[in-house]
Protein backbone atom coordinates (compact mmCIF):
# COMPACT_ATOMS: atom_id res chain seq x y z
CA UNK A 1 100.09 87.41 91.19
CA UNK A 2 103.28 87.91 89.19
CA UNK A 3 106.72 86.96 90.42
CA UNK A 4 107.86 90.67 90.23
CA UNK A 5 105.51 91.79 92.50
CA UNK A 6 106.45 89.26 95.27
CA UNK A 7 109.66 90.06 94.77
CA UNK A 8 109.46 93.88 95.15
CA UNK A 9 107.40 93.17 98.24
CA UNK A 10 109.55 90.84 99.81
CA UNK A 11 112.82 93.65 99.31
CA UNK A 12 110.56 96.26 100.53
CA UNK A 13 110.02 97.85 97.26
CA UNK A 14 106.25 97.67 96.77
CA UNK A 15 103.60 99.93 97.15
CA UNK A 16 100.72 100.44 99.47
CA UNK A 17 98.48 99.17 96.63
CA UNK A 18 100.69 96.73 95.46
CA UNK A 19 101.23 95.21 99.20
CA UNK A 20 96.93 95.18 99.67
CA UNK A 21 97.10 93.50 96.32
CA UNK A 22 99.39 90.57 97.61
CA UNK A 23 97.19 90.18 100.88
CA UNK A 24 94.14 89.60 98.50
CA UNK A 25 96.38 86.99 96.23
CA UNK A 26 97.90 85.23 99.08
CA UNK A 27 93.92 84.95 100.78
CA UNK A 28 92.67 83.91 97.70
CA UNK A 29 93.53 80.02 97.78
CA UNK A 30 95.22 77.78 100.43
CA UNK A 31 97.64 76.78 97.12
CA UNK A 32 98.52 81.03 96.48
CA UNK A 33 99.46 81.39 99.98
CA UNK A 34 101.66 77.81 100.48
CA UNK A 35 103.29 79.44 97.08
CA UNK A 36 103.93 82.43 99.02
CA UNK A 37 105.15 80.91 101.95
CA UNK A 38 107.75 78.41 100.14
CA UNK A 39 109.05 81.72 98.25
CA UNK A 40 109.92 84.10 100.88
CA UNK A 41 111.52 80.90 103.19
CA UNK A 42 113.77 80.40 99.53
CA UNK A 43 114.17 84.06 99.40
CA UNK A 44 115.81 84.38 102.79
CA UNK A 45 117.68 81.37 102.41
CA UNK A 46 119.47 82.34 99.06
CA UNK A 47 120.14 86.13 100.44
CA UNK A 48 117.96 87.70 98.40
CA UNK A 49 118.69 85.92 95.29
CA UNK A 50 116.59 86.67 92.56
CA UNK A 51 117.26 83.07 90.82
CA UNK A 52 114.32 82.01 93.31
CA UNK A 53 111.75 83.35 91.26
CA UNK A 54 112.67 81.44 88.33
CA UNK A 55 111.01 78.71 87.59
CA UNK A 56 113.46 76.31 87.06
CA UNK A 57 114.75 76.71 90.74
CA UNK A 58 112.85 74.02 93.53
CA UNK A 59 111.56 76.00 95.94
CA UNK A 60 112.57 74.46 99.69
CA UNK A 61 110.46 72.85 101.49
CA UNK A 62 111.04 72.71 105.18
CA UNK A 63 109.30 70.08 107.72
CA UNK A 64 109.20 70.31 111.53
CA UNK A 65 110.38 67.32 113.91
CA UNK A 66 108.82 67.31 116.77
CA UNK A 67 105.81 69.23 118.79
CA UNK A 68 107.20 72.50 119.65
CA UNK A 69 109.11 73.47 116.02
CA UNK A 70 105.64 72.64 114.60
CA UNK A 71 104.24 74.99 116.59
CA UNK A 72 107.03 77.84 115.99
CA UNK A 73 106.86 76.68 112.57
CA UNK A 74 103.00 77.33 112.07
CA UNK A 75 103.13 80.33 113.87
CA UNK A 76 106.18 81.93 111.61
CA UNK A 77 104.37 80.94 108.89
CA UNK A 78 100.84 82.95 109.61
CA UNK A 79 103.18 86.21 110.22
CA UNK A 80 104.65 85.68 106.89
CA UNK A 81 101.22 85.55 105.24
CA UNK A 82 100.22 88.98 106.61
CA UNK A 83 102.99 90.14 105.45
CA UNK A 84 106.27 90.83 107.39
CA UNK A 85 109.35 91.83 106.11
CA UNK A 86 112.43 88.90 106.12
CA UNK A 87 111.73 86.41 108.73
CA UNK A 88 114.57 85.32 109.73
CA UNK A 89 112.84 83.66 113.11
CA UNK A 90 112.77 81.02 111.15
CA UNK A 91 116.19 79.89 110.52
CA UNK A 92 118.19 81.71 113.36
CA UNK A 93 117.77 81.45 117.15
CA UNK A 94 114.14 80.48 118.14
CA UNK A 95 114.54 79.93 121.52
CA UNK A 96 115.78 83.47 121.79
CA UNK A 97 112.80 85.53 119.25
CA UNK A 98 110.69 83.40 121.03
CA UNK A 99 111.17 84.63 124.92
CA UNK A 100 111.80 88.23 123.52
CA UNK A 101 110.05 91.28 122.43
CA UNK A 102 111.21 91.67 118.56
CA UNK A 103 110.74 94.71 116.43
CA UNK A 104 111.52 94.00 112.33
CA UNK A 105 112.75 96.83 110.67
CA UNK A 106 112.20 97.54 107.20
CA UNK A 107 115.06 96.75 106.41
CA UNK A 108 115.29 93.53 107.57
CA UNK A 109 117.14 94.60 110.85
CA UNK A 110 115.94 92.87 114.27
CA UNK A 111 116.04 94.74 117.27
CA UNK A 112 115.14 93.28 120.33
CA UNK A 113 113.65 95.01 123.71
CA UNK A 114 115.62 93.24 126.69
CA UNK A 115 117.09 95.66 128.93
CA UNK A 116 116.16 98.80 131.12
CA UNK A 117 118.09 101.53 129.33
CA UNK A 118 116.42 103.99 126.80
CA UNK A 119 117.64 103.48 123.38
CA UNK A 120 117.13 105.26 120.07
CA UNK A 121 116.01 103.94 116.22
CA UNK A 122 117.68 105.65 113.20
CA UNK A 123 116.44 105.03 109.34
CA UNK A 124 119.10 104.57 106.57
CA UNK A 125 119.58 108.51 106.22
CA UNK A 126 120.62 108.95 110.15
CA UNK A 127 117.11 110.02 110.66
CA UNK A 128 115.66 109.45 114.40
CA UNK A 129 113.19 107.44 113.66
CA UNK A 130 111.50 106.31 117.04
CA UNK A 131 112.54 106.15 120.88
CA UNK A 132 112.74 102.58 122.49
CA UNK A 133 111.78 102.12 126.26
CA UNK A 134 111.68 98.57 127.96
CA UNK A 135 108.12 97.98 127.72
CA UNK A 136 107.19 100.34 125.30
CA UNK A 137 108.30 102.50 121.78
CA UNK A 138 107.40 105.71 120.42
CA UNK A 139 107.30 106.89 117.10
CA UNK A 140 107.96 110.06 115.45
CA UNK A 141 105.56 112.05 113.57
CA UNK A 142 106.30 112.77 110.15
CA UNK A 143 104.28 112.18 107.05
CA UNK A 144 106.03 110.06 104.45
CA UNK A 145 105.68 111.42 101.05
CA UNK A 146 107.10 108.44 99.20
CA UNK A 147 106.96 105.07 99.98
CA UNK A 148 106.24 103.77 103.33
CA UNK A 149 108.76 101.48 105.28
CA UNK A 150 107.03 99.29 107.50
CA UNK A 151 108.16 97.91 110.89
CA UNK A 152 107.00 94.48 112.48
CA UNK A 153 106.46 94.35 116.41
CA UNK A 154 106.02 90.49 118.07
CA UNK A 155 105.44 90.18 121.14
CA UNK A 156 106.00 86.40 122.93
CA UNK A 157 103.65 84.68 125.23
CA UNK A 158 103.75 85.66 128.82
CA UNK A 159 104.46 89.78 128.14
CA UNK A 160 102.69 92.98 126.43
CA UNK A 161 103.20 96.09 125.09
CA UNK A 162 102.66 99.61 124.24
CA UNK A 163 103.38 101.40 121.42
CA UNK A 164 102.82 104.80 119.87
CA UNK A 165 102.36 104.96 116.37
CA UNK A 166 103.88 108.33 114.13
CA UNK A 167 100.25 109.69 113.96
CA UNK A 168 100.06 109.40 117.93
CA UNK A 169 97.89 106.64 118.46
CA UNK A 170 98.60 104.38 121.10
CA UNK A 171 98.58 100.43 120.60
CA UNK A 172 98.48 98.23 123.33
CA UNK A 173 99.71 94.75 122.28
CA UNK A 174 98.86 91.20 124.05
CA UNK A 175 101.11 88.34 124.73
CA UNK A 176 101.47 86.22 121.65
CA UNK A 177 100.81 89.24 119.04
CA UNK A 178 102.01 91.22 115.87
CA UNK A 179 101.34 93.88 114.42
CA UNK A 180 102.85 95.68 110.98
CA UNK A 181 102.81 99.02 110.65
CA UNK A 182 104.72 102.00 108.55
CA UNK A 183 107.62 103.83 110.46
CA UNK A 184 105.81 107.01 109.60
CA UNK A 185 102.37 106.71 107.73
CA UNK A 186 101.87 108.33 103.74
CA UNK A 187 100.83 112.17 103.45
CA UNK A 188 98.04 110.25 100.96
CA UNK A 189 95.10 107.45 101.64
CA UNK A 190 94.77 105.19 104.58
CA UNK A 191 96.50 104.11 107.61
CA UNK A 192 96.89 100.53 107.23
CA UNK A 193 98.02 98.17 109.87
CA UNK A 194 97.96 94.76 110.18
CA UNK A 195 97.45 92.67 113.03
CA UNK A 196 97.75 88.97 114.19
CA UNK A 197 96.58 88.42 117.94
CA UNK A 198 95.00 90.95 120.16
CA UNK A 199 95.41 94.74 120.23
CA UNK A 200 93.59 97.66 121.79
CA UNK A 201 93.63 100.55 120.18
CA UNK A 202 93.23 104.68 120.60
CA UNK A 203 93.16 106.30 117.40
CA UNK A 204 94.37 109.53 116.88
CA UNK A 205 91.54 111.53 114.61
CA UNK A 206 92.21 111.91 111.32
CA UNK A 207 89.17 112.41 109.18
CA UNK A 208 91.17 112.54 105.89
CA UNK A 209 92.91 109.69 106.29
CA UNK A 210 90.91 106.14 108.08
CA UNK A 211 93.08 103.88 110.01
CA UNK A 212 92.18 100.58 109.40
CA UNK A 213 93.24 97.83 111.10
CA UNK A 214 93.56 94.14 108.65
CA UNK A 215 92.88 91.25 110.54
CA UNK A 216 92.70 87.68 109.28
CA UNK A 217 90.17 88.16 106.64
CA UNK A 218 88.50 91.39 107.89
CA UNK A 219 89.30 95.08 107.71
CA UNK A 220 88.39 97.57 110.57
CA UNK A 221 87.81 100.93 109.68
CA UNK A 222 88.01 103.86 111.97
CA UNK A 223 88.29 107.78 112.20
CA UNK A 224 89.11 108.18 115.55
CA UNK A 225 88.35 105.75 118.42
CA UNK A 226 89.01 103.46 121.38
CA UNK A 227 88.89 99.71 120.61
CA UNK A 228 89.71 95.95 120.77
CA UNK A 229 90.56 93.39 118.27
CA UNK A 230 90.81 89.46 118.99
CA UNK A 231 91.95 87.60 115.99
CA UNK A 232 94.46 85.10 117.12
CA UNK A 233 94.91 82.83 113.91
CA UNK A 234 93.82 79.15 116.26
CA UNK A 235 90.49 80.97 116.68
CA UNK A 236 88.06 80.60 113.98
CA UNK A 237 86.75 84.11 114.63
CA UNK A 238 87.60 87.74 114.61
CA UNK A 239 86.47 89.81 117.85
CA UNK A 240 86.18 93.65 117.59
CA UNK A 241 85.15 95.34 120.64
CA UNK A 242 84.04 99.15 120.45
CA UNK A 243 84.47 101.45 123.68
CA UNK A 244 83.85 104.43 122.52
CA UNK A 245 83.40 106.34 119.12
CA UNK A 246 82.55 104.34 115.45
CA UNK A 247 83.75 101.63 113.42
CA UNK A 248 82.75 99.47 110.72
CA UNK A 249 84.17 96.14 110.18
CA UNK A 250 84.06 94.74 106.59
CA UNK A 251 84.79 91.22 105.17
CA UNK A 252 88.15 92.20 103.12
CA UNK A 253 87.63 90.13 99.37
CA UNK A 254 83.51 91.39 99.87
CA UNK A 255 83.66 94.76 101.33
CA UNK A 256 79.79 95.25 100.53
CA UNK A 257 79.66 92.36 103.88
CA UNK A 258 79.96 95.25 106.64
CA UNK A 259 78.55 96.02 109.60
CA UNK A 260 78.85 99.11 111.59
CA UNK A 261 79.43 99.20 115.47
CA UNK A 262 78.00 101.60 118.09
CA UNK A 263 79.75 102.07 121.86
CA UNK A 264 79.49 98.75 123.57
CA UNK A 265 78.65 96.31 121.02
CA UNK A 266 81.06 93.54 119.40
CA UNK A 267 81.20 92.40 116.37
CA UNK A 268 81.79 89.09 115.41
CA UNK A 269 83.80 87.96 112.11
CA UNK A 270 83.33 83.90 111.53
CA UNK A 271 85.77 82.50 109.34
CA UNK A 272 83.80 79.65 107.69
CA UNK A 273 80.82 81.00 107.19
CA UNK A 274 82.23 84.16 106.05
CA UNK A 275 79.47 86.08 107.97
CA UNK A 276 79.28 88.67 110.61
CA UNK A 277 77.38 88.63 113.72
CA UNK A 278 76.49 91.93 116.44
CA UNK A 279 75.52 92.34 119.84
CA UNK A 280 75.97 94.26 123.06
CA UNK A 281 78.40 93.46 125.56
CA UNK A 282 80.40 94.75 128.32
CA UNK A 283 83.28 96.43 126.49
CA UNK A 284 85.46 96.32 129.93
CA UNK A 285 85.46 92.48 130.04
CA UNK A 286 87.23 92.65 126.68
CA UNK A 287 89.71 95.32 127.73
CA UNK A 288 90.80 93.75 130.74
CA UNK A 289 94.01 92.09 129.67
CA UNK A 290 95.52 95.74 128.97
CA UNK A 291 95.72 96.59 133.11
CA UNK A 292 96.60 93.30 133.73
CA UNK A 293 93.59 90.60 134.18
CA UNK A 294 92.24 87.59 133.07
CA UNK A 295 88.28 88.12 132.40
CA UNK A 296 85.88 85.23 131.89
CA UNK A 297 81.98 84.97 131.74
CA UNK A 298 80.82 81.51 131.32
CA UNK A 299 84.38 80.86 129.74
CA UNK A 300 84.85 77.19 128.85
CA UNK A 301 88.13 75.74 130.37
CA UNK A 302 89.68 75.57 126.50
CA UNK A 303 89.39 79.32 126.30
CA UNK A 304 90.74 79.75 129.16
CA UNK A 305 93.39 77.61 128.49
CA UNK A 306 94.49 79.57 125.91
CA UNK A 307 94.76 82.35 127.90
CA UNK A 308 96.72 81.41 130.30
CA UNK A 309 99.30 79.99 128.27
CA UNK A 310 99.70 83.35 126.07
CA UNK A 311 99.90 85.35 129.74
CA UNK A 312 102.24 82.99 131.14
CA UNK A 313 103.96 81.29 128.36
CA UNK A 314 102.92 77.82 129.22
CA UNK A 315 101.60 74.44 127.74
CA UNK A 316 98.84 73.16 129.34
CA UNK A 317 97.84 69.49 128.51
CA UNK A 318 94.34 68.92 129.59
CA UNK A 319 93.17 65.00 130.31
CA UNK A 320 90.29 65.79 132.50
CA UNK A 321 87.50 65.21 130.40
CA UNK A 322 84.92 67.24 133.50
CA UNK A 323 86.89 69.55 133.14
CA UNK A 324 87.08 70.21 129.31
CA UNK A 325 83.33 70.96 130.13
CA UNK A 326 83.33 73.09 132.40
CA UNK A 327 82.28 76.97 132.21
CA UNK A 328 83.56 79.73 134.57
CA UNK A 329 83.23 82.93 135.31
CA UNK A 330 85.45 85.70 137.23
CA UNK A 331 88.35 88.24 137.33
CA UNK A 332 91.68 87.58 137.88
CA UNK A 333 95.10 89.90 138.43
CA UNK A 334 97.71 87.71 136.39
CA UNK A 335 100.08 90.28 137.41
CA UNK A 336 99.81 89.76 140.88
CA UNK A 337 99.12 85.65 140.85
CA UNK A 338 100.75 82.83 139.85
CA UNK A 339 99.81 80.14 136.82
CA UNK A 340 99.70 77.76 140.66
CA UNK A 341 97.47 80.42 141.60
CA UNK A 342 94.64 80.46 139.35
CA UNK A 343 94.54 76.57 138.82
CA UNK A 344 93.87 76.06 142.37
CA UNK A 345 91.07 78.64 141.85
CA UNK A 346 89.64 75.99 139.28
CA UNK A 347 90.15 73.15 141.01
CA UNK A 348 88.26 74.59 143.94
CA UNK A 349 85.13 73.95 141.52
CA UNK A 350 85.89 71.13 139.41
CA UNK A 351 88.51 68.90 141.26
CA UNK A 352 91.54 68.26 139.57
CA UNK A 353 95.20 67.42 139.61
CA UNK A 354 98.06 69.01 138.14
CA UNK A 355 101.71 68.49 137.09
CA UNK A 356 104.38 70.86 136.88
CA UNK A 357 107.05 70.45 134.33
CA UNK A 358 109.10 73.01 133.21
CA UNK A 359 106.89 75.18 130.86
CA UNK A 360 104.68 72.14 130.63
CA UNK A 361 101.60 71.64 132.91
CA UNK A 362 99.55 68.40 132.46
CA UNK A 363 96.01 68.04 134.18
CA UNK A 364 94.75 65.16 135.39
CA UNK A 365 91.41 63.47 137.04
CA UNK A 366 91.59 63.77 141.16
CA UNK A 367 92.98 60.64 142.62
């Protein structure tokens, strides 16, 4: 992977062909994608100076100090190796990207969704580009004949969001999610988005052009459908849930390792083994999040763990060893309980204590 190419990506210059050839690159070896990573933090550090590229330039190196940077460090990091635009999350206010909605323009703009008033996007050329609502943002359709300019939606822990893509369909984004998209997709090829986290989506039909949603190392490949995708990067799997219509899911650097899904099946993508597994399932226990509920069946506690710190933007220490082996199974409304609520649900089957601490909760063995 040349230098040029990076940079042209990185100033939003390259093409759709030359961005899927990056993904591939940066996928390729745990050394292409720390290479990747130490460029684009130098990039945005020198203000788009093109000296970084030169060899003769150290690239920076930056370390975090204690628990939490490390983990807004990591998670900054996976973004930038799907591919957003500048990240400047990294080196301005985290505390603040971190609690808010953020959309990432193509050019490098950040907007941010904290307020109740209806506001509008332009492009460079005055163009209306998109319509943003508090908890949501619609799109324009328009078919780009030239390059695409793609936008970069993160949502925090503890909220979602809708949004409605130029081509009309609808995403529906969970807490603790990204997604990259085009402001308006190409009048030519596919409609490529990429996703960290979990999404459901409707697709709007479009037989001459698939959308195809790229997830960690899998592509999902669609005409027109309604789905779910789990592919949070601290799980070691990719989830795609079909409710109704077709899609095939595909291992992206071996596209000959696909599998093809029929209404109410999931298919399983396992990172290791680089394999992909099938069965049937009930597709509403996957799609529960989206009105609001937290869905388990025979859960263990470290799933749900997980969840309930995206929903409610929480840490949750667990030193009840019982309780790390526990299973559980039921439906909860997070909108409508409390993070008190739903651990004295637990603890009503495997006794426990809890702790309270700001953000932080800490669970112990009962006294």
């Amino acid at each position: 992977m040349t230098s040029e190419i990076i940079q042209k990506y990185l100033s939003n210059e390259a093409s759709e062909q030359e961005v899927q050839a990056l993904f591939k690159w940066i996928e390729a070896s745990a050394e292409n994608k720390k290479q990747f990573v130490t460029a684009k933090k130098a990039w945005v550090l020198s203000g788009l100076s093109e000296d970084i590229f030169s060899d003769s330039v150290p690239l920076i190196q930056m370390k975090p100090k204690n628990r939490l940077r490390q983990y807004l460090s990591y998670a900054a990091v996976f973004l930038v190796v799907i591919g957003l635009g500048k990240t400047i999350l990294l080196f301005t206010d985290t505390s603040k990207a971190s609690k808010e909605i953020v959309l990432e323009l193509g050019d490098g703009r950040l907007e941010y969704f904290s307020g109740k008033n209806q506001t509008t996007l332009v492009n460079d050329k005055g163009d209306l580009v998109a319509k943003k609502f508090p908890h949501q943002i619609i799109y324009f359709g328009k078919a780009a004949a030239d390059k695409l300019v793609y936008n970069t939606l993160t949502i925090p822990y503890g909220k979602r969001f809708k949004l409605k893509l130029s081509d009309g369909t609808i995403v529906s984004l969970n807490a603790g999610s990204s997604l990259r998209y085009p402001e308006q997709f190409g009048s030519n090829g596919n409609r490529n988005v990429y996703l960290t986290g979990e999404a459901f989506f409707e697709v709007a039909k479009d037989k001459e052009h698939p959308f195809i949603v790229n997830a960690n190392q899998v592509d999902i490949k669609v005409l027109g459908t309604k789905f779910n995708v789990s592919a949070y990067p601290e799980n070691p799997t990719v989830n795609s849930t079909l409710i109704e219509g077709s899609i095939q899911m595909s291992e992206t650097a071996n596209p000959s390792n696909v599998i093809l899904l029929e209404p109410n099946q999931m298919a399983t993508w396992q990172n290791n083994a680089k394999k992909i597994t099938l069965k049937n399932v009930d597709p509403s226990f996957y799609s529960a999040w989206t009105k609001g509920e937290l869905a388990f069946k025979d859960t263990p506690f470290s799933t749900i763990a997980k969840m309930i710190q995206r929903t409610y933007d929480v840490e949750i220490i667990n030193e009840n060893s019982d309780l790390a082996r526990q299973n559980f199974t039921g439906t909860i409304n997070s909108s409508e309980s409390s993070v008190e609520n739903i651990l004295d649900l637990l603890k009503r089957d495997t006794p426990f204590n809890y702790s309270i601490e700001h953000k932080t909760i800490t669970i112990t063995n009962p006294r």
